[in-house]
PDB file of N, CA and C in Angstrom:
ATOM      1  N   UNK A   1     111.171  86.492  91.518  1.00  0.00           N
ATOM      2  CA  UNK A   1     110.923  85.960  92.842  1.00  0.00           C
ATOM      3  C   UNK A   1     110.614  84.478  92.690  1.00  0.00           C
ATOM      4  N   UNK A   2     111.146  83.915  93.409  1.00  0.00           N
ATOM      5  CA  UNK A   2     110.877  82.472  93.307  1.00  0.00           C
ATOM      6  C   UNK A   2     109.943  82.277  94.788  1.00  0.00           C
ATOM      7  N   UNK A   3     109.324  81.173  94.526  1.00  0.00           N
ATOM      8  CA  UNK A   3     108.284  80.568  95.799  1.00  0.00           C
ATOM      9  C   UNK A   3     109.441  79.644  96.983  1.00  0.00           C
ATOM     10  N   UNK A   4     109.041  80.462  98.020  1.00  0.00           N
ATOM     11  CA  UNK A   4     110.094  79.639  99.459  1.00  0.00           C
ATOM     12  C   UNK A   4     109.778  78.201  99.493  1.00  0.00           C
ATOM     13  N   UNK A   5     110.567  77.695 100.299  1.00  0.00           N
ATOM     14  CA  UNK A   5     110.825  76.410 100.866  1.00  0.00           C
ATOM     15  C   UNK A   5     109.701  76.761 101.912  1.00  0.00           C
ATOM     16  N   UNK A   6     108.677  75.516 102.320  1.00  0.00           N
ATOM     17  CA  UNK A   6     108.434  75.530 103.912  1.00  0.00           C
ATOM     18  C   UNK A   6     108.920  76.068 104.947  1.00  0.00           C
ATOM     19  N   UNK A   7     110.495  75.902 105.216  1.00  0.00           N
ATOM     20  CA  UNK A   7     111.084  76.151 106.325  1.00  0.00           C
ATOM     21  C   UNK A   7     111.175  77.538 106.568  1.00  0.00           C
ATOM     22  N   UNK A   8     111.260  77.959 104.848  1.00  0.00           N
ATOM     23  CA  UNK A   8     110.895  79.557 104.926  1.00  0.00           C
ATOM     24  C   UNK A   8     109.961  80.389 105.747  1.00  0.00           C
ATOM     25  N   UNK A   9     109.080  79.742 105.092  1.00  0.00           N
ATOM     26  CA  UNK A   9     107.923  80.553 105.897  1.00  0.00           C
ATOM     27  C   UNK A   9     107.826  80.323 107.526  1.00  0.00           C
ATOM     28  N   UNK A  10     108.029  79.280 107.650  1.00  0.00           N
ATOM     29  CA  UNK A  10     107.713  79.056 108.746  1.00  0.00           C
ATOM     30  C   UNK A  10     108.869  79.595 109.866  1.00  0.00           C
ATOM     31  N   UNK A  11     109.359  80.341 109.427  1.00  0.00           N
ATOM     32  CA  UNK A  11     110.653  81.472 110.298  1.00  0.00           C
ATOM     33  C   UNK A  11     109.618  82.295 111.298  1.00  0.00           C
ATOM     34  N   UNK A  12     108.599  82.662 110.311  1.00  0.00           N
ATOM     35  CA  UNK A  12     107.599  83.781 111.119  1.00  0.00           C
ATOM     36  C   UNK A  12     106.080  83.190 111.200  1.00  0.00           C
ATOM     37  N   UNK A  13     106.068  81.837 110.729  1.00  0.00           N
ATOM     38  CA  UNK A  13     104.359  81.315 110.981  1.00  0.00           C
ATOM     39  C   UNK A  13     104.557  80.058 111.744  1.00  0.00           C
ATOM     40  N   UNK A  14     105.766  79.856 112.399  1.00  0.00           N
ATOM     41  CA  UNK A  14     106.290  79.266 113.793  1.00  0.00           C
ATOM     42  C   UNK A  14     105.516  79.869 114.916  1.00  0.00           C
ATOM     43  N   UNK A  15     104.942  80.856 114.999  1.00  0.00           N
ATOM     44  CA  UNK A  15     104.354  81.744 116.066  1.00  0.00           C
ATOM     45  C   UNK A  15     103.157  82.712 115.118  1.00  0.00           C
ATOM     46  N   UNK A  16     103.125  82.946 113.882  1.00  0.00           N
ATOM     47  CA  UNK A  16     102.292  84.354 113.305  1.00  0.00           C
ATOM     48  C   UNK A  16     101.171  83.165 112.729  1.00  0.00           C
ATOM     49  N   UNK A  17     100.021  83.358 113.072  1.00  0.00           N
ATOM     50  CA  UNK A  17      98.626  82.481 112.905  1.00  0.00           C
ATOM     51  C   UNK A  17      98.656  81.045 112.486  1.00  0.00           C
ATOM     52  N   UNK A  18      99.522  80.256 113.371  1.00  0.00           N
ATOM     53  CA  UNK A  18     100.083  79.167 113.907  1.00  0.00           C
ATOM     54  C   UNK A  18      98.813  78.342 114.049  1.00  0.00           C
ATOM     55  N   UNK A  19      97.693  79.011 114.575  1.00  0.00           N
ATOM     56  CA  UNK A  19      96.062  78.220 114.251  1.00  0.00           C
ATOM     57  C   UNK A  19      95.084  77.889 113.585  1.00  0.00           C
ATOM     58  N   UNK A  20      95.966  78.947 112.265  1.00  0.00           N
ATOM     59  CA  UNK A  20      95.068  78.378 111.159  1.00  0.00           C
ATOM     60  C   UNK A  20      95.058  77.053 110.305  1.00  0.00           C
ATOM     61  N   UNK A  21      94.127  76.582 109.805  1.00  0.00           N
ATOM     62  CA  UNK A  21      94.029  75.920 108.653  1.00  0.00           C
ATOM     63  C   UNK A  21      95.781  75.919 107.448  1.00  0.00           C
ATOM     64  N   UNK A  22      95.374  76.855 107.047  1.00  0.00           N
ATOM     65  CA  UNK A  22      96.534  77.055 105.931  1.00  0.00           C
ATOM     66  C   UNK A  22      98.375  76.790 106.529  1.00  0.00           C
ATOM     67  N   UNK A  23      98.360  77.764 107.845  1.00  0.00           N
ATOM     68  CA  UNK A  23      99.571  77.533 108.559  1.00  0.00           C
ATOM     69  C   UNK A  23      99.826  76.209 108.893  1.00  0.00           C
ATOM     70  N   UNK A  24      98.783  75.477 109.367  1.00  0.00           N
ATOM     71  CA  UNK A  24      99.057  74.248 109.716  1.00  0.00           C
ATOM     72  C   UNK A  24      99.186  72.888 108.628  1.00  0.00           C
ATOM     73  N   UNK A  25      99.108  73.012 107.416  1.00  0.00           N
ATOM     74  CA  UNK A  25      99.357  72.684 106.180  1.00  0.00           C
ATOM     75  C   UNK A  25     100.457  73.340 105.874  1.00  0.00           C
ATOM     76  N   UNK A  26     101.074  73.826 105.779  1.00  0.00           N
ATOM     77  CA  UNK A  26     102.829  74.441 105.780  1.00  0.00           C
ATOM     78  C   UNK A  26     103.004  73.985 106.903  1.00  0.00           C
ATOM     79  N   UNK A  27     102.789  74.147 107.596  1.00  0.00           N
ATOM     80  CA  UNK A  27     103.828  73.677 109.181  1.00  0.00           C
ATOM     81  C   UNK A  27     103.920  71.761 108.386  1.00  0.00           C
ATOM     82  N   UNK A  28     103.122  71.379 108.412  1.00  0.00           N
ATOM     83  CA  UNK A  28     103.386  69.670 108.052  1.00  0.00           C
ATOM     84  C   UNK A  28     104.109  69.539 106.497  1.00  0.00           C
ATOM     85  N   UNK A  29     103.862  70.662 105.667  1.00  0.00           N
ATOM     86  CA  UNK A  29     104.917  70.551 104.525  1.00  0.00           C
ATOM     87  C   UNK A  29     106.180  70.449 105.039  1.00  0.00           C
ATOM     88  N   UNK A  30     106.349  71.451 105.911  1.00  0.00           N
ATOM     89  CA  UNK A  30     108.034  72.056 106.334  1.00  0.00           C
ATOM     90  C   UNK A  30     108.495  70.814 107.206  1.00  0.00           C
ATOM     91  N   UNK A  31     107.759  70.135 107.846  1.00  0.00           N
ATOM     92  CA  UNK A  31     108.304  69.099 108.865  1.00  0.00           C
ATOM     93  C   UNK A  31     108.347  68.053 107.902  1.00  0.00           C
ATOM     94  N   UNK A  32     107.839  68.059 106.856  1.00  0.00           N
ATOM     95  CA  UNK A  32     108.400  66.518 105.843  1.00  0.00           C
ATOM     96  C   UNK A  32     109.253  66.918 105.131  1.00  0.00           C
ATOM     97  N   UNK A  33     109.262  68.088 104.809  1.00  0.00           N
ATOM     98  CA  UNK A  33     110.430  68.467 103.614  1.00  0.00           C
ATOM     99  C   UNK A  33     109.910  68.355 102.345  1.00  0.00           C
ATOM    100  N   UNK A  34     108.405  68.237 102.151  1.00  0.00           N
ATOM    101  CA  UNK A  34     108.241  68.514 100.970  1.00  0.00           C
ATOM    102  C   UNK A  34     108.219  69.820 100.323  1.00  0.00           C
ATOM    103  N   UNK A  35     108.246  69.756  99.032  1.00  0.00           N
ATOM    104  CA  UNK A  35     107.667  71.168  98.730  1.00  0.00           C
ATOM    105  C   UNK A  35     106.282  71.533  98.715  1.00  0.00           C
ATOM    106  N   UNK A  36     105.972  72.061  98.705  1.00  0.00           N
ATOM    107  CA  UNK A  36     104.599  73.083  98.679  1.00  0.00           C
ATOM    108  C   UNK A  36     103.951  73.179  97.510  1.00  0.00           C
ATOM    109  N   UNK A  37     103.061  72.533  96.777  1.00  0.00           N
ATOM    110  CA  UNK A  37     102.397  72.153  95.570  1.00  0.00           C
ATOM    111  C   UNK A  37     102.061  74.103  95.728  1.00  0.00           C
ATOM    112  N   UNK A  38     102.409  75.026  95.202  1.00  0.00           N
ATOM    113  CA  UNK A  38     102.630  76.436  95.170  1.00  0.00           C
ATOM    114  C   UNK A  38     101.291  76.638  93.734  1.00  0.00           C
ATOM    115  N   UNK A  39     100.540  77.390  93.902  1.00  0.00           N
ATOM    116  CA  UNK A  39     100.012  78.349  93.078  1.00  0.00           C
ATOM    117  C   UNK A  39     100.088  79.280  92.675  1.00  0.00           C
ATOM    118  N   UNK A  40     100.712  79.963  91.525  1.00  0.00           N
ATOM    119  CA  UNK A  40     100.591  81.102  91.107  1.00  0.00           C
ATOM    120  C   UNK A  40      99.633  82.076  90.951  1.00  0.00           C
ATOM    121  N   UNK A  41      99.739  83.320  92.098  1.00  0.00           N
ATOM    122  CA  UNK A  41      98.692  84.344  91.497  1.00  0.00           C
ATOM    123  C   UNK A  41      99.319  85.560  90.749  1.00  0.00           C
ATOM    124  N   UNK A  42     100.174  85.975  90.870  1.00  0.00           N
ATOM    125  CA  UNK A  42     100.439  87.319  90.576  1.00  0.00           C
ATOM    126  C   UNK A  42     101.221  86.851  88.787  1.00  0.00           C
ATOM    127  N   UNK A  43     100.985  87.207  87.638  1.00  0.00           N
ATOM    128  CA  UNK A  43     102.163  87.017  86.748  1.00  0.00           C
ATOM    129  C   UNK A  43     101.573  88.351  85.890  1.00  0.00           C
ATOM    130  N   UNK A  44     103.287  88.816  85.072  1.00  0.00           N
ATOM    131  CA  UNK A  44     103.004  89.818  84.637  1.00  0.00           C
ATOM    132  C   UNK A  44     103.109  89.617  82.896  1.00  0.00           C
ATOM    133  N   UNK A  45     102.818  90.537  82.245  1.00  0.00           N
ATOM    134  CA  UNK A  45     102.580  90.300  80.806  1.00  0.00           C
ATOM    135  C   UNK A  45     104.212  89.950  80.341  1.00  0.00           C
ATOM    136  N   UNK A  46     104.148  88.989  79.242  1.00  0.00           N
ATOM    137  CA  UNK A  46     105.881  88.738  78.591  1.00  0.00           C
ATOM    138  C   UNK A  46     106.168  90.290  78.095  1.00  0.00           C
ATOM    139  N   UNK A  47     107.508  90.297  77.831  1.00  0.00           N
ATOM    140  CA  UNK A  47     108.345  91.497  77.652  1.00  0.00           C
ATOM    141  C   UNK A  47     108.112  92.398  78.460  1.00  0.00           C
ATOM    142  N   UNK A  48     107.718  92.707  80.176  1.00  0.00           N
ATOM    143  CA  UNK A  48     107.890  92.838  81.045  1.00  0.00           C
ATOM    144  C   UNK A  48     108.848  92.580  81.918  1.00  0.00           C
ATOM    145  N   UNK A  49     109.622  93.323  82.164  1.00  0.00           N
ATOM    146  CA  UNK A  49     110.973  93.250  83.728  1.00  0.00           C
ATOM    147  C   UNK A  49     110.306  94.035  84.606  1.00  0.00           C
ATOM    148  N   UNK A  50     110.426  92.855  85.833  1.00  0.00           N
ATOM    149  CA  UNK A  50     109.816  92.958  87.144  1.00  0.00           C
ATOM    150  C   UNK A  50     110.763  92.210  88.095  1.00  0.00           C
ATOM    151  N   UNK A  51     111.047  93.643  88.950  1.00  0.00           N
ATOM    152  CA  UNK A  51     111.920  92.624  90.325  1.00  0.00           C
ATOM    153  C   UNK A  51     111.598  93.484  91.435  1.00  0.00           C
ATOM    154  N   UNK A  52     111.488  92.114  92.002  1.00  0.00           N
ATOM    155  CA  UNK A  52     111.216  92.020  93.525  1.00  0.00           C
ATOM    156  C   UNK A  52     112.282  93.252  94.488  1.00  0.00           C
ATOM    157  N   UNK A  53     113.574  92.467  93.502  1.00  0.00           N
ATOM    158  CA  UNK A  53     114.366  93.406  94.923  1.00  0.00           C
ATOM    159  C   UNK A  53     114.524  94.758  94.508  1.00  0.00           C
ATOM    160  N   UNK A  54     114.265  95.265  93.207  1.00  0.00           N
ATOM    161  CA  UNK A  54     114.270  96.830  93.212  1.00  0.00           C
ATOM    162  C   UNK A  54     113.426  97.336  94.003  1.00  0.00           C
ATOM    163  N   UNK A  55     111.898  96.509  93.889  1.00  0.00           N
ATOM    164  CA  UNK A  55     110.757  97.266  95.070  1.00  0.00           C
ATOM    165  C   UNK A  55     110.783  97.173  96.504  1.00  0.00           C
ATOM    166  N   UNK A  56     112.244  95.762  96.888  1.00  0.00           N
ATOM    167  CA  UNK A  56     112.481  95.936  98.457  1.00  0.00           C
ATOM    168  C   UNK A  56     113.437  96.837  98.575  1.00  0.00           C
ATOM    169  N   UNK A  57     114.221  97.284  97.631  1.00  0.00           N
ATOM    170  CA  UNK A  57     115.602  98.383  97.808  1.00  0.00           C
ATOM    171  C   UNK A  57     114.683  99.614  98.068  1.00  0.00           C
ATOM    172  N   UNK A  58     113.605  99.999  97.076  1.00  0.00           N
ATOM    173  CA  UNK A  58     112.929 101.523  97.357  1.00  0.00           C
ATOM    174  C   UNK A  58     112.510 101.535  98.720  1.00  0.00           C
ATOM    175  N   UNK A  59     112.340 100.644  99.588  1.00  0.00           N
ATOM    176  CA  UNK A  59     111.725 100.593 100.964  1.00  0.00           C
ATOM    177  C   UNK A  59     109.799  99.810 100.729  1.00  0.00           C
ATOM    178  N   UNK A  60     109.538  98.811  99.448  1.00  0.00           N
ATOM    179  CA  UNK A  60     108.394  99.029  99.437  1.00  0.00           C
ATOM    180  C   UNK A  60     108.194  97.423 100.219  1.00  0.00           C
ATOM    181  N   UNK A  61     106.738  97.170 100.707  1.00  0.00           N
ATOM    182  CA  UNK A  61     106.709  96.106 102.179  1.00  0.00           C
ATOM    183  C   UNK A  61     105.954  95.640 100.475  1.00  0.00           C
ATOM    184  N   UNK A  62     105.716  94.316 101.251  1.00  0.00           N
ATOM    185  CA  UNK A  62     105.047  93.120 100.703  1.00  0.00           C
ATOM    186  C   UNK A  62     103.345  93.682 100.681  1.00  0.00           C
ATOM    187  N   UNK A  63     103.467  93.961 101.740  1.00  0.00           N
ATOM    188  CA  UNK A  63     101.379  94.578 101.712  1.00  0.00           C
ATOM    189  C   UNK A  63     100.677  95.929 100.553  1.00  0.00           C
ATOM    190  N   UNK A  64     102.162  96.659 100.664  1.00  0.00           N
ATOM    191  CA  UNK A  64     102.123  97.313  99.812  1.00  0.00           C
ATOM    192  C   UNK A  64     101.400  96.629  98.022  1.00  0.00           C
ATOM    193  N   UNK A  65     102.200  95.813  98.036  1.00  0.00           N
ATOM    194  CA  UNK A  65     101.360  95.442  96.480  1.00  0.00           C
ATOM    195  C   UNK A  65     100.521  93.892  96.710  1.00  0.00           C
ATOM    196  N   UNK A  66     100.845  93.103  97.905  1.00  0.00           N
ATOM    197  CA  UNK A  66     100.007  92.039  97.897  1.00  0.00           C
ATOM    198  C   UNK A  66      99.057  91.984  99.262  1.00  0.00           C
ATOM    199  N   UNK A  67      98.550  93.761 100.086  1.00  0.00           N
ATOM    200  CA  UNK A  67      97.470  93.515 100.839  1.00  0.00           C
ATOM    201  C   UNK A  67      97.804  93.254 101.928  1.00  0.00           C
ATOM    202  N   UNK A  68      97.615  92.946 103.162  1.00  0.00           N
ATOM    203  CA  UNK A  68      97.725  92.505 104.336  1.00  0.00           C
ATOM    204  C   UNK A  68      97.642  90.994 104.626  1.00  0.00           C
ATOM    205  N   UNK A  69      98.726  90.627 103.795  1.00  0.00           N
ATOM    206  CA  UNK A  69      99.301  89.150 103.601  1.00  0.00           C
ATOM    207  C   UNK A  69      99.112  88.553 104.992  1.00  0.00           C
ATOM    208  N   UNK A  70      99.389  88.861 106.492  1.00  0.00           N
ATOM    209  CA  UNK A  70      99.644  88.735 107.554  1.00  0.00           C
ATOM    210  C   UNK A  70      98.598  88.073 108.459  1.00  0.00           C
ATOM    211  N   UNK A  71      97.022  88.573 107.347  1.00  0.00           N
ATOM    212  CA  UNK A  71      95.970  88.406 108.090  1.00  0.00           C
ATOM    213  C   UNK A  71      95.016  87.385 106.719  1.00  0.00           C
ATOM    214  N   UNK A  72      95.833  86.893 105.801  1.00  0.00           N
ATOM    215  CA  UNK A  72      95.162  85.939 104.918  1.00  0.00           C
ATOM    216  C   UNK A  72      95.644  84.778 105.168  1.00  0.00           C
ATOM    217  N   UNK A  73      94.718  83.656 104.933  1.00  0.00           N
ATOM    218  CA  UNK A  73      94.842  82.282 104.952  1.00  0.00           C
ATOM    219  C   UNK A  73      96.231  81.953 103.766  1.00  0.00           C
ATOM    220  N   UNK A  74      95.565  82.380 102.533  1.00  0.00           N
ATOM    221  CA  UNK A  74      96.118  81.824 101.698  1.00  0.00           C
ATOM    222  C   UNK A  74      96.417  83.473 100.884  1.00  0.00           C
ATOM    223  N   UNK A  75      97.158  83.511  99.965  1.00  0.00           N
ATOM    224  CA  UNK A  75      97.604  84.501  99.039  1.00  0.00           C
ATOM    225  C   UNK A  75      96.596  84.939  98.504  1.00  0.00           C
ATOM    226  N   UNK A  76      96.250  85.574  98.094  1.00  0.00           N
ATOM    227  CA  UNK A  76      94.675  86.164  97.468  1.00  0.00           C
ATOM    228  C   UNK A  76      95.273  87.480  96.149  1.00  0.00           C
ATOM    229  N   UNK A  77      94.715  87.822  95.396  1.00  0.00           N
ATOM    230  CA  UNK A  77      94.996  88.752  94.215  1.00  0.00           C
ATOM    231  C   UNK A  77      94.273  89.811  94.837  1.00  0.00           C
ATOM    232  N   UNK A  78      94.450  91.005  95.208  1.00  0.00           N
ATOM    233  CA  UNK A  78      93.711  91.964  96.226  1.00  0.00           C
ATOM    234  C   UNK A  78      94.032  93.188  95.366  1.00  0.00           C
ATOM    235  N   UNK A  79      94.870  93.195  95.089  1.00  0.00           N
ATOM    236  CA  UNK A  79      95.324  94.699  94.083  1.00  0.00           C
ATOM    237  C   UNK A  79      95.884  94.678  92.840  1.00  0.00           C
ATOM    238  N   UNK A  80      95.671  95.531  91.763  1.00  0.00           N
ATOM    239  CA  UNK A  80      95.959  95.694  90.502  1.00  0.00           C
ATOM    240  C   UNK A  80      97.398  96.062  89.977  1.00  0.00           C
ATOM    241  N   UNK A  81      98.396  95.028  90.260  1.00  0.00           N
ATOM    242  CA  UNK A  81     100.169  95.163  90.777  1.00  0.00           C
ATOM    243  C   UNK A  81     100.586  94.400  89.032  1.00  0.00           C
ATOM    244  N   UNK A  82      99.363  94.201  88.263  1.00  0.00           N
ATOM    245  CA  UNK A  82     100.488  93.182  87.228  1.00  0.00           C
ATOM    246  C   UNK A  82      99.874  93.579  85.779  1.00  0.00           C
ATOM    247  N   UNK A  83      99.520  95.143  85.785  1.00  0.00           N
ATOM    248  CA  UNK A  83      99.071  95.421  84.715  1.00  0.00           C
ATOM    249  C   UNK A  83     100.144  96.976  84.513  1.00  0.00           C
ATOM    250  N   UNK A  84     100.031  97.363  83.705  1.00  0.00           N
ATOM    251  CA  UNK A  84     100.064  98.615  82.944  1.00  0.00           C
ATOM    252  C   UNK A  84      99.786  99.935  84.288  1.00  0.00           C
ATOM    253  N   UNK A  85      98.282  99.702  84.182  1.00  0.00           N
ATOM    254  CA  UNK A  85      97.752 101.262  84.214  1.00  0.00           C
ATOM    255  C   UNK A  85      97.893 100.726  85.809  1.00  0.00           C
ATOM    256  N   UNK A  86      97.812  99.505  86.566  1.00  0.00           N
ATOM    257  CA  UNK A  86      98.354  99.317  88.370  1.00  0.00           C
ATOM    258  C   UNK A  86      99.673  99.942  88.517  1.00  0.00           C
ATOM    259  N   UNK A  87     100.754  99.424  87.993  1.00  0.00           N
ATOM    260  CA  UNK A  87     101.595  99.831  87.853  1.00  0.00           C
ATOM    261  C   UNK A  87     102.199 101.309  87.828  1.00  0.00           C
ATOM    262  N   UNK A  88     101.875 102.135  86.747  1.00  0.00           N
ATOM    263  CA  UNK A  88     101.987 103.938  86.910  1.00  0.00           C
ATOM    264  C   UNK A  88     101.063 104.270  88.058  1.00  0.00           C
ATOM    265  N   UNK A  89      99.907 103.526  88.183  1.00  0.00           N
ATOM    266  CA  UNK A  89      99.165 104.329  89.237  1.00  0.00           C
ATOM    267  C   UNK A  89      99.633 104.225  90.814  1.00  0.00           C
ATOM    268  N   UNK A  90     100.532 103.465  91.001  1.00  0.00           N
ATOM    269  CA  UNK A  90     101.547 103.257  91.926  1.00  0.00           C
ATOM    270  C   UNK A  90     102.784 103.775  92.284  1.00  0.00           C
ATOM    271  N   UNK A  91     103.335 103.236  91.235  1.00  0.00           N
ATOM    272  CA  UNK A  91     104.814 104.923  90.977  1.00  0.00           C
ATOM    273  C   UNK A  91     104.193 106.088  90.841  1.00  0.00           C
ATOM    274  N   UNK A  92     103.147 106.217  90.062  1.00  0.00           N
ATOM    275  CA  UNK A  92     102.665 108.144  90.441  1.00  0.00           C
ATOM    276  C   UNK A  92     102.904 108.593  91.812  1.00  0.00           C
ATOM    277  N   UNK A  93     101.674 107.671  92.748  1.00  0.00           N
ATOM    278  CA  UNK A  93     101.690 107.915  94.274  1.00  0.00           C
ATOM    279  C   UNK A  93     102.658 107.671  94.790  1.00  0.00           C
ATOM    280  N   UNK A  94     103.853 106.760  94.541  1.00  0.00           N
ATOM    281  CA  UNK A  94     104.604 106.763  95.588  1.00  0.00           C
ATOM    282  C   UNK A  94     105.947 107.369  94.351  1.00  0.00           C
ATOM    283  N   UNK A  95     106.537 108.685  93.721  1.00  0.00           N
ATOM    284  CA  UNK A  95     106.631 109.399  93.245  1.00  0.00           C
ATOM    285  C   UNK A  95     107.700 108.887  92.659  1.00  0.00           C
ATOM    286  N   UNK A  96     107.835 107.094  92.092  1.00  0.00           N
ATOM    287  CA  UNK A  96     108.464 106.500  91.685  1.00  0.00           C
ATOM    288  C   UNK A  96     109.018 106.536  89.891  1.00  0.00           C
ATOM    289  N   UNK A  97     109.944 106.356  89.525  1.00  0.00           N
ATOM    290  CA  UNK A  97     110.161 106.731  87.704  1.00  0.00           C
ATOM    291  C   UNK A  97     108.919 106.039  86.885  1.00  0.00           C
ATOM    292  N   UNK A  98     108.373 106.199  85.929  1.00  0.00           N
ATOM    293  CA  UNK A  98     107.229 105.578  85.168  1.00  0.00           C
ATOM    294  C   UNK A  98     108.044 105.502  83.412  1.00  0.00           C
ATOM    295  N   UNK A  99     109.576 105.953  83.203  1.00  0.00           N
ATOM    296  CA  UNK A  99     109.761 105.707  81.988  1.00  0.00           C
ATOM    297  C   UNK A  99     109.687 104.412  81.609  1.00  0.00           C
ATOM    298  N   UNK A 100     109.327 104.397  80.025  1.00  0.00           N
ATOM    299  CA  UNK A 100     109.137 102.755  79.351  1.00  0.00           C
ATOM    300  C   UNK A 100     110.432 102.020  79.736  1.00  0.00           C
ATOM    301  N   UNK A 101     111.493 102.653  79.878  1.00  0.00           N
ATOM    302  CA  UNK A 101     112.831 101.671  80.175  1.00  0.00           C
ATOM    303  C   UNK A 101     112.843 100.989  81.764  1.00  0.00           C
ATOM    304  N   UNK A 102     112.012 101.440  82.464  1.00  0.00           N
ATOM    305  CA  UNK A 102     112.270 100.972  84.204  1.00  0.00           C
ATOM    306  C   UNK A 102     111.307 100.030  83.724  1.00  0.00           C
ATOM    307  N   UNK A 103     110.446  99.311  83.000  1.00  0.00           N
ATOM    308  CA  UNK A 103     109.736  97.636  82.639  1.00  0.00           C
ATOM    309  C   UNK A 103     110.364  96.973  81.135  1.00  0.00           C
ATOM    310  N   UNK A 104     110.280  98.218  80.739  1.00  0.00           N
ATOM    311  CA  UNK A 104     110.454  97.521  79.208  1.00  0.00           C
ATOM    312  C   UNK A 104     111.875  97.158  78.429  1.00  0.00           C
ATOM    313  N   UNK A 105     112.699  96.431  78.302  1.00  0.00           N
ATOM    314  CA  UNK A 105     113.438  96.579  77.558  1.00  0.00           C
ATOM    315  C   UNK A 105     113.984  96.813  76.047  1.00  0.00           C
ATOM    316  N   UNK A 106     114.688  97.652  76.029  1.00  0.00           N
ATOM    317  CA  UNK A 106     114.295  98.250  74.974  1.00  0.00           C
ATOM    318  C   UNK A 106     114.061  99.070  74.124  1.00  0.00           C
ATOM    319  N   UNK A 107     113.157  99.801  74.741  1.00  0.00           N
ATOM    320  CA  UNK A 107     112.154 100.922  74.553  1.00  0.00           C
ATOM    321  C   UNK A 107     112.764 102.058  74.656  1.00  0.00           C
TER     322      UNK A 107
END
């Protein structure tokens, strides 16, 4: 997953908490065209494969592993999505494959 452009976001924070602090700091990124000095929270251990779009193909939402994104200022680390034992304990519940080959290559 790569980090959006301004203009990105602002598809749905054109109107979705348009009064905050944070929105309104993207809204003035996106109207200059800069990029977005971006912080990384989520990274997963090396020799790890992780993609985004296998977990949007299963049907899984964004809140699902990063929280109720919708109602945060800023991105926040809220759930245990970039370890090992987060990971199976997630595919268990949602009755997803847990073999070493669906992360690991390799194996």
């Amino acid at each position: 997953m790569t980090f959006p452009a301004a203009s990105k976001c602002m598809t749905c924070h054109a109107t979705v908490g348009k009064d905050r602090p944070a929105i309104q700091r993207l809204a003035e990124y996106a109207k200059s065209k800069q990029p977005i000095p971006w912080v990384r929270v989520y990274s997963v251990a090396a020799g790890v494969y992780w993609s985004h779009r296998a977990h949007l193909e299963a049907g899984t939402s964004c809140d699902t592993c990063h929280g109720e994104v919708a109602a945060m200022d800023t991105i926040a680390k809220v759930k245990n999505v970039t370890t090992m034992a987060g990971c199976i304990e997630c595919h268990r519940k949602n009755n997803a494959e847990t073999g070493c080959e669906y992360c690991h290559e390799g194996k």
